[in-house]
PDB file of N, CA and C in Angstrom:
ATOM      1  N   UNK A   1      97.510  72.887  92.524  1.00  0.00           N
ATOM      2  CA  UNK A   1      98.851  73.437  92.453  1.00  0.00           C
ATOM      3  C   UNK A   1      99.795  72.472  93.156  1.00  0.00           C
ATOM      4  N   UNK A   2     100.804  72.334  92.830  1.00  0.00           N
ATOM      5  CA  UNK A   2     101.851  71.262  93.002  1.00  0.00           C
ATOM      6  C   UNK A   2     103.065  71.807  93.429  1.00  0.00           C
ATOM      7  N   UNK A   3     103.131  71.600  94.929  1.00  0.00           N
ATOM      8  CA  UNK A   3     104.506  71.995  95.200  1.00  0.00           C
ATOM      9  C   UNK A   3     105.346  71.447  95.691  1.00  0.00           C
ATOM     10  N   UNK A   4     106.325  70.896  95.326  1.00  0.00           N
ATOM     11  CA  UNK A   4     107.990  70.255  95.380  1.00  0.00           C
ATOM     12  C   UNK A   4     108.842  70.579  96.103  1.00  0.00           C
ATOM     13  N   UNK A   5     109.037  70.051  97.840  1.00  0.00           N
ATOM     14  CA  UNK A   5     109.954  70.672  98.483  1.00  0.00           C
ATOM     15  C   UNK A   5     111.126  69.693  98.634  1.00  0.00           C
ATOM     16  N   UNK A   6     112.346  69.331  99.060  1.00  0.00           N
ATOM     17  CA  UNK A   6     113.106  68.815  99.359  1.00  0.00           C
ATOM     18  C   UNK A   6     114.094  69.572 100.445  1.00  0.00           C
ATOM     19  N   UNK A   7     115.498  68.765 100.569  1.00  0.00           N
ATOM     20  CA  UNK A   7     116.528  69.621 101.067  1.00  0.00           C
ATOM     21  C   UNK A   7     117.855  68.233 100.669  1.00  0.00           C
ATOM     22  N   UNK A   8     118.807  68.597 100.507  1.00  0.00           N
ATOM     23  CA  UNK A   8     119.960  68.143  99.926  1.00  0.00           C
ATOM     24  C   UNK A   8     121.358  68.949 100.427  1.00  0.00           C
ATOM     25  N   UNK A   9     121.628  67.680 101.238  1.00  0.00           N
ATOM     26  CA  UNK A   9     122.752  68.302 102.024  1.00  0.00           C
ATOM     27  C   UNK A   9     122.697  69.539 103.063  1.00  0.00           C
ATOM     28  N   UNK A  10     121.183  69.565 103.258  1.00  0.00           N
ATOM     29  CA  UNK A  10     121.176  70.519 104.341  1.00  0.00           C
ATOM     30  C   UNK A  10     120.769  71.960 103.990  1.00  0.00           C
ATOM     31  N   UNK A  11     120.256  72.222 102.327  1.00  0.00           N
ATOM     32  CA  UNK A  11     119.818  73.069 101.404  1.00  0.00           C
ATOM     33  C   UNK A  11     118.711  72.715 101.081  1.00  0.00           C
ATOM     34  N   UNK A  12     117.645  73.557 101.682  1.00  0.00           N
ATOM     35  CA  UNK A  12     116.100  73.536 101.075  1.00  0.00           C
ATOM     36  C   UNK A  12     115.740  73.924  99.922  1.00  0.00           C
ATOM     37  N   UNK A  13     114.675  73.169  98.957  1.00  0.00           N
ATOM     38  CA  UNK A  13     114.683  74.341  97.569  1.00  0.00           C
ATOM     39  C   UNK A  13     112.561  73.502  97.673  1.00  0.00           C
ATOM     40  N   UNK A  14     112.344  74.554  97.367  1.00  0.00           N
ATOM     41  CA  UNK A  14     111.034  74.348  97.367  1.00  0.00           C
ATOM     42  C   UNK A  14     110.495  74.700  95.952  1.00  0.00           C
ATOM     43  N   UNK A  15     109.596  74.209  94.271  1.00  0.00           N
ATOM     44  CA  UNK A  15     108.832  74.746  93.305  1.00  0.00           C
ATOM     45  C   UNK A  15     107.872  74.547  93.492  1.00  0.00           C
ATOM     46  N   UNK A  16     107.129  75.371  93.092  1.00  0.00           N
ATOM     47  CA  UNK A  16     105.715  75.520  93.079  1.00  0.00           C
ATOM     48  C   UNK A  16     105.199  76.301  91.839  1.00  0.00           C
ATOM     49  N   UNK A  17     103.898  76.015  91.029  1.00  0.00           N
ATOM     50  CA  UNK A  17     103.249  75.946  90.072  1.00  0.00           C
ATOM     51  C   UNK A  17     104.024  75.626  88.565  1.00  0.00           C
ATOM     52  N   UNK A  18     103.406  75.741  87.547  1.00  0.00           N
ATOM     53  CA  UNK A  18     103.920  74.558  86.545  1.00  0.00           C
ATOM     54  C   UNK A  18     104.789  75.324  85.689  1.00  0.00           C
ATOM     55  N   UNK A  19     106.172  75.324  86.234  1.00  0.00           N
ATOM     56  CA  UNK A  19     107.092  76.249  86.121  1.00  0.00           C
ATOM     57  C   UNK A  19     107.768  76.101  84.763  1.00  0.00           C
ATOM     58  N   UNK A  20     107.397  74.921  84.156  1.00  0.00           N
ATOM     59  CA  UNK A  20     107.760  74.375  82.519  1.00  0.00           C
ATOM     60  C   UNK A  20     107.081  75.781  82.083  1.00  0.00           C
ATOM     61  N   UNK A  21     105.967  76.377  81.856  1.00  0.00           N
ATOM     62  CA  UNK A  21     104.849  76.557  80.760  1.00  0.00           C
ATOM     63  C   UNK A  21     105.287  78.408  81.350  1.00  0.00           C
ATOM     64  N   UNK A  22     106.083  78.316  82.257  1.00  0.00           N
ATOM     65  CA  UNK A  22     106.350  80.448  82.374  1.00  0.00           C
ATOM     66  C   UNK A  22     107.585  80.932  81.364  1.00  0.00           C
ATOM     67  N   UNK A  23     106.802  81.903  80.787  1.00  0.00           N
ATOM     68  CA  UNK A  23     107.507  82.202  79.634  1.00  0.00           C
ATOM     69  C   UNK A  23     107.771  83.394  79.824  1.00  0.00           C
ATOM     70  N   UNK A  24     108.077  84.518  78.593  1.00  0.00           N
ATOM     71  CA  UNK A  24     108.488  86.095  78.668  1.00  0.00           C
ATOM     72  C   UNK A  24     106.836  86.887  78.840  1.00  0.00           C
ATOM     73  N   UNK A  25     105.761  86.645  78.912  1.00  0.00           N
ATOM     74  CA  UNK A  25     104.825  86.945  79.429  1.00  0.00           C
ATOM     75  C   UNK A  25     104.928  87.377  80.972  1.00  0.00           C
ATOM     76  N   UNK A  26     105.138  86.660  81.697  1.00  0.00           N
ATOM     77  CA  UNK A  26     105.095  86.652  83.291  1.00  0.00           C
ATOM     78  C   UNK A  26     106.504  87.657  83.338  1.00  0.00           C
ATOM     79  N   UNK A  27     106.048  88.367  84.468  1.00  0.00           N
ATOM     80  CA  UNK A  27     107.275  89.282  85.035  1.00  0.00           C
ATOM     81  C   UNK A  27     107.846  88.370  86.070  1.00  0.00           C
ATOM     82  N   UNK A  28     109.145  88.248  85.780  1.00  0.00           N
ATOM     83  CA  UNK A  28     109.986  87.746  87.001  1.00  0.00           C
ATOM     84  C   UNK A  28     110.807  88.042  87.335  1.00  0.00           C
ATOM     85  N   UNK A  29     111.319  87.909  89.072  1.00  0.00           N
ATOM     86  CA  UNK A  29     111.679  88.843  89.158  1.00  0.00           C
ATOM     87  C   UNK A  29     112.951  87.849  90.406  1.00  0.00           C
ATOM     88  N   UNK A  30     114.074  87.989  90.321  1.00  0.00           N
ATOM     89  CA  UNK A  30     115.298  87.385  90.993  1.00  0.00           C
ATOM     90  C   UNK A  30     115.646  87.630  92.255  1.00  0.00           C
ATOM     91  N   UNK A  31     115.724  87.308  93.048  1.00  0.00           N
ATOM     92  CA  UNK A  31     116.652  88.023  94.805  1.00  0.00           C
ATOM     93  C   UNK A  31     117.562  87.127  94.645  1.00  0.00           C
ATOM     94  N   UNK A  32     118.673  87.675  95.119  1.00  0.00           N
ATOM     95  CA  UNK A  32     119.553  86.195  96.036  1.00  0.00           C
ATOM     96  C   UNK A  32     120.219  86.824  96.950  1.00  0.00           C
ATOM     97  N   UNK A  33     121.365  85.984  97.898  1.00  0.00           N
ATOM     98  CA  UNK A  33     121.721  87.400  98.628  1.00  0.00           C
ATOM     99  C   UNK A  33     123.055  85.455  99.353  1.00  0.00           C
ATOM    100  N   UNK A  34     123.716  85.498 100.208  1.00  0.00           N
ATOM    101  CA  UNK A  34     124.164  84.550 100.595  1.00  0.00           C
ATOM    102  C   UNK A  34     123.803  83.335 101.341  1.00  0.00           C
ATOM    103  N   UNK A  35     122.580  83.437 101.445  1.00  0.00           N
ATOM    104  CA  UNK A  35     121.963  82.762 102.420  1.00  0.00           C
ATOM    105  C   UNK A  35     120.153  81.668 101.625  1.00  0.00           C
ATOM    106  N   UNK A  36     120.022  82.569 100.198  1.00  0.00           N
ATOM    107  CA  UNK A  36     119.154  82.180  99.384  1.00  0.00           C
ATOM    108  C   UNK A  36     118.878  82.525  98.171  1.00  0.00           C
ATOM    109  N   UNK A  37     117.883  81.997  97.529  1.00  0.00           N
ATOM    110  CA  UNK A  37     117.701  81.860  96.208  1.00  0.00           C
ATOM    111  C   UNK A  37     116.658  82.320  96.062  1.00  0.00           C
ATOM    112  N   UNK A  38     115.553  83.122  95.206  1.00  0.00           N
ATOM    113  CA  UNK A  38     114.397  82.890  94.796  1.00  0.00           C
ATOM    114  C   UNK A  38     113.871  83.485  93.613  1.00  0.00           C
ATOM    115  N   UNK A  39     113.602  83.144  92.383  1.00  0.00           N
ATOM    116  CA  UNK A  39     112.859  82.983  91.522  1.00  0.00           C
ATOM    117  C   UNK A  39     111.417  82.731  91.143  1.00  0.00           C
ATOM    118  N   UNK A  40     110.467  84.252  91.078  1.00  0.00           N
ATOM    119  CA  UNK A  40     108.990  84.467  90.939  1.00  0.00           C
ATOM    120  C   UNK A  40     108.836  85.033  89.719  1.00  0.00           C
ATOM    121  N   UNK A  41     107.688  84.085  89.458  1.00  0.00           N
ATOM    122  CA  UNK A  41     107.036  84.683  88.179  1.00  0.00           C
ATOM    123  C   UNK A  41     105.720  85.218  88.438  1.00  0.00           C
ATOM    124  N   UNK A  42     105.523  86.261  88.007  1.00  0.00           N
ATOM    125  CA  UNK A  42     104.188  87.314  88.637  1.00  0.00           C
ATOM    126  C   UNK A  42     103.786  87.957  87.668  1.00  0.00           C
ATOM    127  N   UNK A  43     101.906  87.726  87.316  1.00  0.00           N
ATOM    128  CA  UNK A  43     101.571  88.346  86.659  1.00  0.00           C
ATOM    129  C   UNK A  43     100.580  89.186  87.080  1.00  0.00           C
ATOM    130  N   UNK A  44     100.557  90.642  86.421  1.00  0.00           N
ATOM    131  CA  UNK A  44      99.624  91.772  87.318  1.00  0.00           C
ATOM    132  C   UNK A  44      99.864  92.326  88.865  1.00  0.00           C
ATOM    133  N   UNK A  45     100.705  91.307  89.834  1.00  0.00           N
ATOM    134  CA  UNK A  45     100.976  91.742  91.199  1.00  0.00           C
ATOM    135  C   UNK A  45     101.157  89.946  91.494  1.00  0.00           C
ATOM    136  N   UNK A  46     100.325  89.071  90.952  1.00  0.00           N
ATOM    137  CA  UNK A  46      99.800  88.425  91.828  1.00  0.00           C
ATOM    138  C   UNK A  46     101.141  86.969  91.014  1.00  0.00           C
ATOM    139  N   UNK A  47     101.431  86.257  92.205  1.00  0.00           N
ATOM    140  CA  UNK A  47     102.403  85.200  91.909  1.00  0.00           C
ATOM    141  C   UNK A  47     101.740  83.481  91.056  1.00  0.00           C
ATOM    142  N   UNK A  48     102.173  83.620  89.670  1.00  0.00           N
ATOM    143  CA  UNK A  48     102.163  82.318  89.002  1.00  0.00           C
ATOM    144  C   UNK A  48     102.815  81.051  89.600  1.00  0.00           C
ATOM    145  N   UNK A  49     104.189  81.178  90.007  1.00  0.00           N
ATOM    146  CA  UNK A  49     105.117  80.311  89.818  1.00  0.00           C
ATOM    147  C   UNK A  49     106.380  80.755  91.267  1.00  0.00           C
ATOM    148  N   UNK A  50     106.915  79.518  91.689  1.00  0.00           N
ATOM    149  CA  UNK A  50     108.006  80.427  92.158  1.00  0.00           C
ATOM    150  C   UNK A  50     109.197  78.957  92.591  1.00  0.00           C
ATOM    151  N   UNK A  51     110.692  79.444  92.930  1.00  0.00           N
ATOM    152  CA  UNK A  51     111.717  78.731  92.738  1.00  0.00           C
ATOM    153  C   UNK A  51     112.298  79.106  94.317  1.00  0.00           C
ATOM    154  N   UNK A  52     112.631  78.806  95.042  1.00  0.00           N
ATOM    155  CA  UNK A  52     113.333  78.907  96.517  1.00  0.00           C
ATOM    156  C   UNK A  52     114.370  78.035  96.859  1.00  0.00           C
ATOM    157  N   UNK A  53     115.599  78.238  96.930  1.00  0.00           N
ATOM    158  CA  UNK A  53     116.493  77.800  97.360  1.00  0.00           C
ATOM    159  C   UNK A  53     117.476  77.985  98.352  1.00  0.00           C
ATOM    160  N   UNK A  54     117.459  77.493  99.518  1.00  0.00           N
ATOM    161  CA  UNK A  54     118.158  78.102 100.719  1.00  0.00           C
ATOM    162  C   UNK A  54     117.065  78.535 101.975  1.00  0.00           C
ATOM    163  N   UNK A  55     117.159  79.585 102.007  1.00  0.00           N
ATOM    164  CA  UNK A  55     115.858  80.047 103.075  1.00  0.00           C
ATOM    165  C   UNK A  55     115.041  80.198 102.587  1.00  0.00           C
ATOM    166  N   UNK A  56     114.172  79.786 103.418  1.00  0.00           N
ATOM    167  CA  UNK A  56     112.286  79.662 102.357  1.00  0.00           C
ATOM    168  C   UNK A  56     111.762  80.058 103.528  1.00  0.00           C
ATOM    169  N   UNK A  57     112.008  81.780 104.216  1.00  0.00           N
ATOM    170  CA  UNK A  57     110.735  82.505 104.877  1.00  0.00           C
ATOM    171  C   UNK A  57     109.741  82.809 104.300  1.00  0.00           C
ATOM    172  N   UNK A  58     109.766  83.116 102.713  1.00  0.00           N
ATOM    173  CA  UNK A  58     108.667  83.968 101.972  1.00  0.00           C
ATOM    174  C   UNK A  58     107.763  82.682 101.540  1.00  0.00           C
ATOM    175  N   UNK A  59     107.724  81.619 101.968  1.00  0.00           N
ATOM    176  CA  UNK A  59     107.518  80.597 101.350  1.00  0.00           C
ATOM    177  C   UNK A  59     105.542  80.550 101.562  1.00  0.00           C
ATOM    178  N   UNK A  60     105.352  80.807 102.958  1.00  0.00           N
ATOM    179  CA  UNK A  60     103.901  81.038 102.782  1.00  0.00           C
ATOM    180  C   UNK A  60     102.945  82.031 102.611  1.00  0.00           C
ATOM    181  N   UNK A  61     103.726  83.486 102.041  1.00  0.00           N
ATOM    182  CA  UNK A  61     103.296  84.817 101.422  1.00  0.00           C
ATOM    183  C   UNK A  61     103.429  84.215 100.278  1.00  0.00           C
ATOM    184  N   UNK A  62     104.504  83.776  99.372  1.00  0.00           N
ATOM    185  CA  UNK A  62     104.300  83.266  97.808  1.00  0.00           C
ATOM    186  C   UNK A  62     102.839  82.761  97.479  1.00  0.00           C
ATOM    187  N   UNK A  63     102.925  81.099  98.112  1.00  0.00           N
ATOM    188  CA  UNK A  63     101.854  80.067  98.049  1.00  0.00           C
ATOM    189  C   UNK A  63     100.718  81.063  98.428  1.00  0.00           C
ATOM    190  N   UNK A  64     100.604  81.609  99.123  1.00  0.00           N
ATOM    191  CA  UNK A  64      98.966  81.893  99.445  1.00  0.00           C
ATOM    192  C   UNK A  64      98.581  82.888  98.304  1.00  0.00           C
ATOM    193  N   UNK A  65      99.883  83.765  97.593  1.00  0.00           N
ATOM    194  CA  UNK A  65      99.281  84.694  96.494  1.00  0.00           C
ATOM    195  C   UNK A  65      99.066  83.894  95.549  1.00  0.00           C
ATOM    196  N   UNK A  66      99.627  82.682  95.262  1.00  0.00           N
ATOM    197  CA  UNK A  66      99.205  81.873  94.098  1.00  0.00           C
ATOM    198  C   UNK A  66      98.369  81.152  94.083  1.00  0.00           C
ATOM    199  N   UNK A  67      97.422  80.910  95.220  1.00  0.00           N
ATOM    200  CA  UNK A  67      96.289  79.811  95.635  1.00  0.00           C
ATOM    201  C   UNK A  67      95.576  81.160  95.604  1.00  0.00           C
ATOM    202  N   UNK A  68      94.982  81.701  95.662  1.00  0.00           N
ATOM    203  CA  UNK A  68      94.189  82.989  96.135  1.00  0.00           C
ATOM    204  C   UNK A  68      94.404  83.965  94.906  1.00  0.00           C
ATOM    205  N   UNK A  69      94.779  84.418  94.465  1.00  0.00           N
ATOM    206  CA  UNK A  69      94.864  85.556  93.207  1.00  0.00           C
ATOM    207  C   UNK A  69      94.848  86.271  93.470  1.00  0.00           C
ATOM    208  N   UNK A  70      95.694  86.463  95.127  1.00  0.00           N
ATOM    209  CA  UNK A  70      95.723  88.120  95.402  1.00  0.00           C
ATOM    210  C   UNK A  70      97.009  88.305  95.282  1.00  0.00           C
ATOM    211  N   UNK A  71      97.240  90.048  95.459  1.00  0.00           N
ATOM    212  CA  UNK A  71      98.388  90.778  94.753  1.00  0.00           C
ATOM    213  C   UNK A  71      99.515  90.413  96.496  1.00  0.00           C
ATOM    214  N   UNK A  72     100.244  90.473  95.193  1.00  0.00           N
ATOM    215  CA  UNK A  72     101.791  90.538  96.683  1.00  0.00           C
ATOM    216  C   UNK A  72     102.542  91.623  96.571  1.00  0.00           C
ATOM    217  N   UNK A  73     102.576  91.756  98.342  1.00  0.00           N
ATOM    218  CA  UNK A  73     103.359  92.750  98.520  1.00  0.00           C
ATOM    219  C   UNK A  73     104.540  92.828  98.179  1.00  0.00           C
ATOM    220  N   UNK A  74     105.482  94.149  97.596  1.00  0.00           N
ATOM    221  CA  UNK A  74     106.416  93.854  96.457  1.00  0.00           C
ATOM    222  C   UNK A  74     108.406  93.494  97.534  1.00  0.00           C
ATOM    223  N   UNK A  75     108.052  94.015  99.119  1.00  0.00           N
ATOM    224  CA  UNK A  75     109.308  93.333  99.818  1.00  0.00           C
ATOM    225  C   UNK A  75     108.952  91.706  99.571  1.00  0.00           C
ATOM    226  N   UNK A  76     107.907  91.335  99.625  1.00  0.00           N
ATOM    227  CA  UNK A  76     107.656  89.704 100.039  1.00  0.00           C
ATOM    228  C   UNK A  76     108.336  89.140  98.475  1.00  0.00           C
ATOM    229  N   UNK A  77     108.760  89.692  97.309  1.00  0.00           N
ATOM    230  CA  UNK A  77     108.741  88.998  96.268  1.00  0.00           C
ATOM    231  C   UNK A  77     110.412  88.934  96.368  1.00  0.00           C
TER     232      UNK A  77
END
């Protein structure tokens, strides 16, 4: 799994898994709020894919549901 972090101008954005190939299959599901971004694609509970921009607290609840194939808890998404 391949994950892509940077920051630009002082804005973190972190992708992770092969976010080309998520389609209308995967449930995804949006937050944002003023402070961040995030974009998950989740299938059954458990996280495919995900997009973070700004604050990246959820950043090692995501990764570990997508390395592991376990279900995530549904505040963490």
């Amino acid at each position: 799994v391949t994950v892509t972090s940077s920051a630009f101008f002082g804005v973190k954005f972190v992708a992770c898994g092969n976010l080309k190939s998520m389609d209308s299959s995967y449930n995804s599901k949006l937050r944002k709020n003023n402070e961040s971004f995030a974009l998950t694609f989740l299938e059954n509970g458990v996280v495919k894919g995900f997009l973070l921009i700004g604050k990246t607290g959820q950043l090692s609840h995501l990764k570990r549901s997508l390395l592991t194939g376990q279900k995530i808890a549904e505040e963490m998404v």
